[in-house]
Protein backbone atom coordinates (compact mmCIF):
# COMPACT_ATOMS: atom_id res chain seq x y z
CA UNK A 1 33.34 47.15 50.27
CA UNK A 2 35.22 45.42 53.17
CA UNK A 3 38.83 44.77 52.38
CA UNK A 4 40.61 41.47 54.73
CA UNK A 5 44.19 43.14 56.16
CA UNK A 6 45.57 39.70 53.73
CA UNK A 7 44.11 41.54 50.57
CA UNK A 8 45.60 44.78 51.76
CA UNK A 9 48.83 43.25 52.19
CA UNK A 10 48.90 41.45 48.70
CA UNK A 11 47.86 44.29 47.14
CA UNK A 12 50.76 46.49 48.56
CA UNK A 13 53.21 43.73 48.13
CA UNK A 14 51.72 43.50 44.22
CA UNK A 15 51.67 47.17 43.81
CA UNK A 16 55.82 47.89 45.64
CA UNK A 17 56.96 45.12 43.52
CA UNK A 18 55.52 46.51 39.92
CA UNK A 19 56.60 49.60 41.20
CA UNK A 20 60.35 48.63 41.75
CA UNK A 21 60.57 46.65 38.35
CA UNK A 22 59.32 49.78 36.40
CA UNK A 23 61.70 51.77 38.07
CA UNK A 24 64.69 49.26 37.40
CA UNK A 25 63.23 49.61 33.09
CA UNK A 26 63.23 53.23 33.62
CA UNK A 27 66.41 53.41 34.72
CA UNK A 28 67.51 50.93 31.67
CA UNK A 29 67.76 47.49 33.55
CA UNK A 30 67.04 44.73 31.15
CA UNK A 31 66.18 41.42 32.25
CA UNK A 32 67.44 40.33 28.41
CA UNK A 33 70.86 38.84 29.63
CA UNK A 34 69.49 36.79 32.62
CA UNK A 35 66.41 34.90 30.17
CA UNK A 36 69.47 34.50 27.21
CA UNK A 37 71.38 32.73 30.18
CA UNK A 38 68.00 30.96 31.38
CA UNK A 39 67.81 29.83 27.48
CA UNK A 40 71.32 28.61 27.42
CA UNK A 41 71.26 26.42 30.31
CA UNK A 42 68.00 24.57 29.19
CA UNK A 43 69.54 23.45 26.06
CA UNK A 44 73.04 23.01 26.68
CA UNK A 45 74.26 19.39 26.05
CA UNK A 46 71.36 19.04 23.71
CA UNK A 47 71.31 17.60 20.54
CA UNK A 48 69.75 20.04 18.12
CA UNK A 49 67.54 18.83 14.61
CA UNK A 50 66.39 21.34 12.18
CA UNK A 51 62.55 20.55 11.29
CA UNK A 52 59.75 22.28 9.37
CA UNK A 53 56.83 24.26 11.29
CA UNK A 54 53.50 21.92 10.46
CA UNK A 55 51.41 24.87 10.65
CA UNK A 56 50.79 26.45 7.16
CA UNK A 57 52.15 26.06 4.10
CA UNK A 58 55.46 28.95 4.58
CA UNK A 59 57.34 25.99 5.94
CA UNK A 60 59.11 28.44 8.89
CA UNK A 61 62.70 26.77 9.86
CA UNK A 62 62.61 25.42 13.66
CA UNK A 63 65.67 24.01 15.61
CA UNK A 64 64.44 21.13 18.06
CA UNK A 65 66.49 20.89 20.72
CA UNK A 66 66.82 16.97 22.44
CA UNK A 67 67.81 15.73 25.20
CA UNK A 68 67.77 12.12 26.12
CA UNK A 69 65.26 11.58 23.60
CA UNK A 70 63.29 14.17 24.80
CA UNK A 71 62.14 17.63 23.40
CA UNK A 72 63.20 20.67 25.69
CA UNK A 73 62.34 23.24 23.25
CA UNK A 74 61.81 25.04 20.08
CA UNK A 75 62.83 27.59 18.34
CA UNK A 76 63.22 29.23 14.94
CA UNK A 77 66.06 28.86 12.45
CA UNK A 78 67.77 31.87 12.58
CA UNK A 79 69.17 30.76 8.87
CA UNK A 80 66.78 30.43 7.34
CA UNK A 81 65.41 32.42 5.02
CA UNK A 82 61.58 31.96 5.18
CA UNK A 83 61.78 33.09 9.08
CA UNK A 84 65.28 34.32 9.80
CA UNK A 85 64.40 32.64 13.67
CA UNK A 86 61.15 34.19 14.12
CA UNK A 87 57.72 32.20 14.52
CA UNK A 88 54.06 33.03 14.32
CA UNK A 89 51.85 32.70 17.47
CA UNK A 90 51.06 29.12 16.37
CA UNK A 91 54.46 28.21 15.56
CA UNK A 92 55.71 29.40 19.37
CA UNK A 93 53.26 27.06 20.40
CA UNK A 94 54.99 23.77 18.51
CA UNK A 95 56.66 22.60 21.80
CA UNK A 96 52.99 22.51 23.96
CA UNK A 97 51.86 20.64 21.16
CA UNK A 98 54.12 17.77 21.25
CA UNK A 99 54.75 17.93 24.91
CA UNK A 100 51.03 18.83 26.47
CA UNK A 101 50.04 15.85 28.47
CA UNK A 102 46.35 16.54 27.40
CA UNK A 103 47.31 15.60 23.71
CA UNK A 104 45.72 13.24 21.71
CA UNK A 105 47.83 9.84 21.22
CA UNK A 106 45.08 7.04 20.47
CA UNK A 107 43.15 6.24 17.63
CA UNK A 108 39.43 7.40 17.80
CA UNK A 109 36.70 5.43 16.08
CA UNK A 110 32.88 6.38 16.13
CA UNK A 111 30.99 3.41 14.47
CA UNK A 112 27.97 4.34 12.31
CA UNK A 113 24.79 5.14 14.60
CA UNK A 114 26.99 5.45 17.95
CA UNK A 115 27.29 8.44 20.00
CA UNK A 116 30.43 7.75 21.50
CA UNK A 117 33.52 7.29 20.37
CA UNK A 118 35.62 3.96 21.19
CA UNK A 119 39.85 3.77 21.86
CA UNK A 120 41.11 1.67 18.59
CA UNK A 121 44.87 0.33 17.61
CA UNK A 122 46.42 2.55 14.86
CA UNK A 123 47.58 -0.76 12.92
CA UNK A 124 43.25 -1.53 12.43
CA UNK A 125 42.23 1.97 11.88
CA UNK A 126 44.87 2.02 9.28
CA UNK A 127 43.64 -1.42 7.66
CA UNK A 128 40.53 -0.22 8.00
CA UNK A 129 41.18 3.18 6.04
CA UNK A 130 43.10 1.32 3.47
CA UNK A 131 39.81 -1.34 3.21
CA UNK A 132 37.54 1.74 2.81
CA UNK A 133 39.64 3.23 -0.39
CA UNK A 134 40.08 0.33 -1.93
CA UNK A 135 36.29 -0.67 -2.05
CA UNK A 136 35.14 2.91 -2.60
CA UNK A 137 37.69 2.83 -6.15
CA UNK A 138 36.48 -1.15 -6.68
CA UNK A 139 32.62 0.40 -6.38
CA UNK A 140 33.18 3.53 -8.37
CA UNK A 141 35.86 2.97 -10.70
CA UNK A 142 35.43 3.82 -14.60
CA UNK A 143 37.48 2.16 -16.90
CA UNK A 144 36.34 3.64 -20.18
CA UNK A 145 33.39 6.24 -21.00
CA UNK A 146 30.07 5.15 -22.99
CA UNK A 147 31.84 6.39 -25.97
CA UNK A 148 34.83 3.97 -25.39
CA UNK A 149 37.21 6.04 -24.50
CA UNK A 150 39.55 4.76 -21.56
CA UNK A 151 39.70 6.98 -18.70
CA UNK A 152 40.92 4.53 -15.97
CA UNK A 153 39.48 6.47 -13.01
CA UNK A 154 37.45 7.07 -9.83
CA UNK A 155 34.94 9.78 -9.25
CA UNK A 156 33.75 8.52 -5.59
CA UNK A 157 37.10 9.58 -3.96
CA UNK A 158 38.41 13.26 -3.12
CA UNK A 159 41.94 13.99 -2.20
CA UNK A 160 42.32 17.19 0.30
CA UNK A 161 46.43 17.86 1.22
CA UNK A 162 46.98 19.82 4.30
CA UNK A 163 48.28 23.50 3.87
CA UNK A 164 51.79 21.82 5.90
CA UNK A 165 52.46 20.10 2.65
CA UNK A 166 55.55 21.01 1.23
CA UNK A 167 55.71 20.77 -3.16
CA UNK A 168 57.90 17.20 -3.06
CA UNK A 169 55.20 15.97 -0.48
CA UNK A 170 52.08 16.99 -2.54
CA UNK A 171 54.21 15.25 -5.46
CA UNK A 172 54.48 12.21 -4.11
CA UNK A 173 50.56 12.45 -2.80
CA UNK A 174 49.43 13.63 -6.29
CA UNK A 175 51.12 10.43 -7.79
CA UNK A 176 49.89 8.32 -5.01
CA UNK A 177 46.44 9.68 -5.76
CA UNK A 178 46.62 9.72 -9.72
CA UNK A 179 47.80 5.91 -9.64
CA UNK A 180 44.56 4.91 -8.15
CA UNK A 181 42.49 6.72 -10.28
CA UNK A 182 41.58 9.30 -8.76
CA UNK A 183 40.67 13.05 -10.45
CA UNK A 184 39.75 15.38 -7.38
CA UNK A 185 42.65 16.33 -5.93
CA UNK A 186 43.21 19.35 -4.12
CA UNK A 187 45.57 20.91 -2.00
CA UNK A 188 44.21 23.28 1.36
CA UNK A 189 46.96 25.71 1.04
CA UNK A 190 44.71 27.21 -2.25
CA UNK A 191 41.44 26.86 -0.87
């Protein structure tokens, strides 16, 4: 195997400096102070607003921290109870989710028989959702059994909450649901 003098070199360089930083942790250097002051600079003058973790349904405590309405990190709540400050793996990841410039941030639509999907307002995708549950109750609603007993409901719509939803939320959804007749409801976080 022929090794270039610039692969020696970076491996030498590579190998000296791991060397030195294991000696500076065996002697009982920590790098803790210099990140904590790292951490402190990054949110200082920032306006911080306690949130919820979307990510299950233990509702973890996060502190957003803003600047000029932008988001310059996450972390946990050290009050709170659920999480006393610590997050899972996903939760860590909350900031690259709202600040990744890959993310998601139009409406996709994929009309019946396409094979792609086309860039859509939210303000029609949400008339259009609203048109589709209002005439799949209209189509499928029951108003009273064969046997004449009133039942008021709708068997052609399922209701699925997220495992994020907290027990006011899924109140509000259940009542949402109920009022439109609706019988299948179901919540992720038991599934």
């Amino acid at each position: 195997m022929q090794v270039s003098r610039r692969d020696f070199l970076r491996v030498s360089v590579g190998a000296g400096a791991g060397t030195a930083i294991g000696g500076m942790v065996g002697l009982g250097v920590t790098l803790a102070p210099a990140l904590a002051r790292a951490q402190e600079l990054r949110i200082k003058d920032a306006k911080t607003v306690p949130s919820i973790c979307p990510f299950c349904s233990v509702g973890c405590a996060t502190l957003i921290h803003v600047k000029e309405d932008r988001i310059v990190n996450i972390n946990g709540d050290p009050r709170s109870p659920n999480n006393e400050g610590t997050l899972s793996t996903k939760g860590a990841a909350i900031y690259q989710l709202h600040m990744n410039p890959t993310r998601a941030t139009k409406v996709l639509h994929r009309k019946p028989g396409a094979s792609g999907w086309d860039v859509v307002e939210l303000d029609w995708a949400m008339d259009r959702l609203a048109g589709l549950i209002k005439q799949t109750r209209d189509e499928t609603f029951i108003e009273k059994l064969p046997n004449g007993k009133l039942v008021n409901m709708t068997p052609g719509i399922f209701a699925l909450g997220g495992a994020t939803l907290d027990n006011e939320f899924n109140h509000v959804c259940q009542k949402f649901w109920r009022g439109l007749g609706v019988v299948a409801i179901e919540n992720q976080a038991r599934i």
